[in-house]
Protein backbone atom coordinates (compact mmCIF):
# COMPACT_ATOMS: atom_id res chain seq x y z
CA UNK A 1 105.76 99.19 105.72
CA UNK A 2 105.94 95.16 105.68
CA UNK A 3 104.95 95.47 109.39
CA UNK A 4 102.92 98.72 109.36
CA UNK A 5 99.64 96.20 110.30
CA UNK A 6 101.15 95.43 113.58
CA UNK A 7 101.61 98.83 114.47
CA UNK A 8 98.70 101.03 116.79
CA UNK A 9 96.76 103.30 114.88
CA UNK A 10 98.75 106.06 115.87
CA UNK A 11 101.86 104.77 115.30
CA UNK A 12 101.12 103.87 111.31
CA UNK A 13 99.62 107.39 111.36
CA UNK A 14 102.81 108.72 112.23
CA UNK A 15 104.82 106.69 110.44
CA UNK A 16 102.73 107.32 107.33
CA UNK A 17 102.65 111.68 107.87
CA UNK A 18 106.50 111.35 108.51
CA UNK A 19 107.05 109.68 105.73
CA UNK A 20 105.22 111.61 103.50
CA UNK A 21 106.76 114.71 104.63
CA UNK A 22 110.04 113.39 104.03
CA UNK A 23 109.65 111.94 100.17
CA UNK A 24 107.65 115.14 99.35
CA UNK A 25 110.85 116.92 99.87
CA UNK A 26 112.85 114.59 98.22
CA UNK A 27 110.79 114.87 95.35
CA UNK A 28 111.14 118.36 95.41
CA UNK A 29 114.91 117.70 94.98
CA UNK A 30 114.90 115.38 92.83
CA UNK A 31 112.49 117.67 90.20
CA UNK A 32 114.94 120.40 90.41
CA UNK A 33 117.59 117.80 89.84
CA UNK A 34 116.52 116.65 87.12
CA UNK A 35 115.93 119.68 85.81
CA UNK A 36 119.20 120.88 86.03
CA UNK A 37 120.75 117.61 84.71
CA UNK A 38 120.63 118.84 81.39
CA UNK A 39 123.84 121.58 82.37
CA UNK A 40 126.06 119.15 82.80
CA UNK A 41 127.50 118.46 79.27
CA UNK A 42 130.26 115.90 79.77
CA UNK A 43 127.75 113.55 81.86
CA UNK A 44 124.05 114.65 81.00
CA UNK A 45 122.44 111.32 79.92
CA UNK A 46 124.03 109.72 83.01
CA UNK A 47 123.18 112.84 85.40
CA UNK A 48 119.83 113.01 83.46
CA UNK A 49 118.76 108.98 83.43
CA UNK A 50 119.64 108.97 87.46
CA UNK A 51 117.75 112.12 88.29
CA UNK A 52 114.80 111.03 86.44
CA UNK A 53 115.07 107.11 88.78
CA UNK A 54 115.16 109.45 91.44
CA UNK A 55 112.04 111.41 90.73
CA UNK A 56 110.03 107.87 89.90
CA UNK A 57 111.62 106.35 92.90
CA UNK A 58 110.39 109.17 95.14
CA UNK A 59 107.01 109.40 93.57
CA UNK A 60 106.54 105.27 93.91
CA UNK A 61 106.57 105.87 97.57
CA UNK A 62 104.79 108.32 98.04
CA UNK A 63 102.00 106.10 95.62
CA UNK A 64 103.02 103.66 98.65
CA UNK A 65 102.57 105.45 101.39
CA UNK A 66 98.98 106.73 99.91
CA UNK A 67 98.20 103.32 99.98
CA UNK A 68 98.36 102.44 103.83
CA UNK A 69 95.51 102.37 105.29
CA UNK A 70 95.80 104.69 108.61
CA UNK A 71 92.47 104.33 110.55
């Protein structure tokens, strides 16, 4: 995304819509993750404090990705 203003129009577009796609689903995973993380007794803070990174982690780029400009 460092470079994203050097890229054509269409190619940010596309880079931007891609990416999207792709973190909306990991975010979708990661949810249901960490939703689950509780059932795991032996390692639940560990399982639970990683699957909650990965939720904000997934959500911080989409935030990014929001944020470049594609026109």
């Amino acid at each position: 995304m460092l470079h994203a203003g050097s890229l054509t129009v269409r190619q940010r577009r596309a880079l931007v819509e891609r990416g999207r796609s792709e973190y909306a689903e990991r975010l979708v995973r990661a949810e249901e993750a960490a939703k689950s993380a509780d059932s795991t007794p032996a390692s639940a803070p560990y399982t639970r404090a990683v699957a909650e990174f990965a939720v904000a982690h997934n959500r911080a780029v989409l935030a990014l990705l929001d944020s470049v400009p594609t026109d």
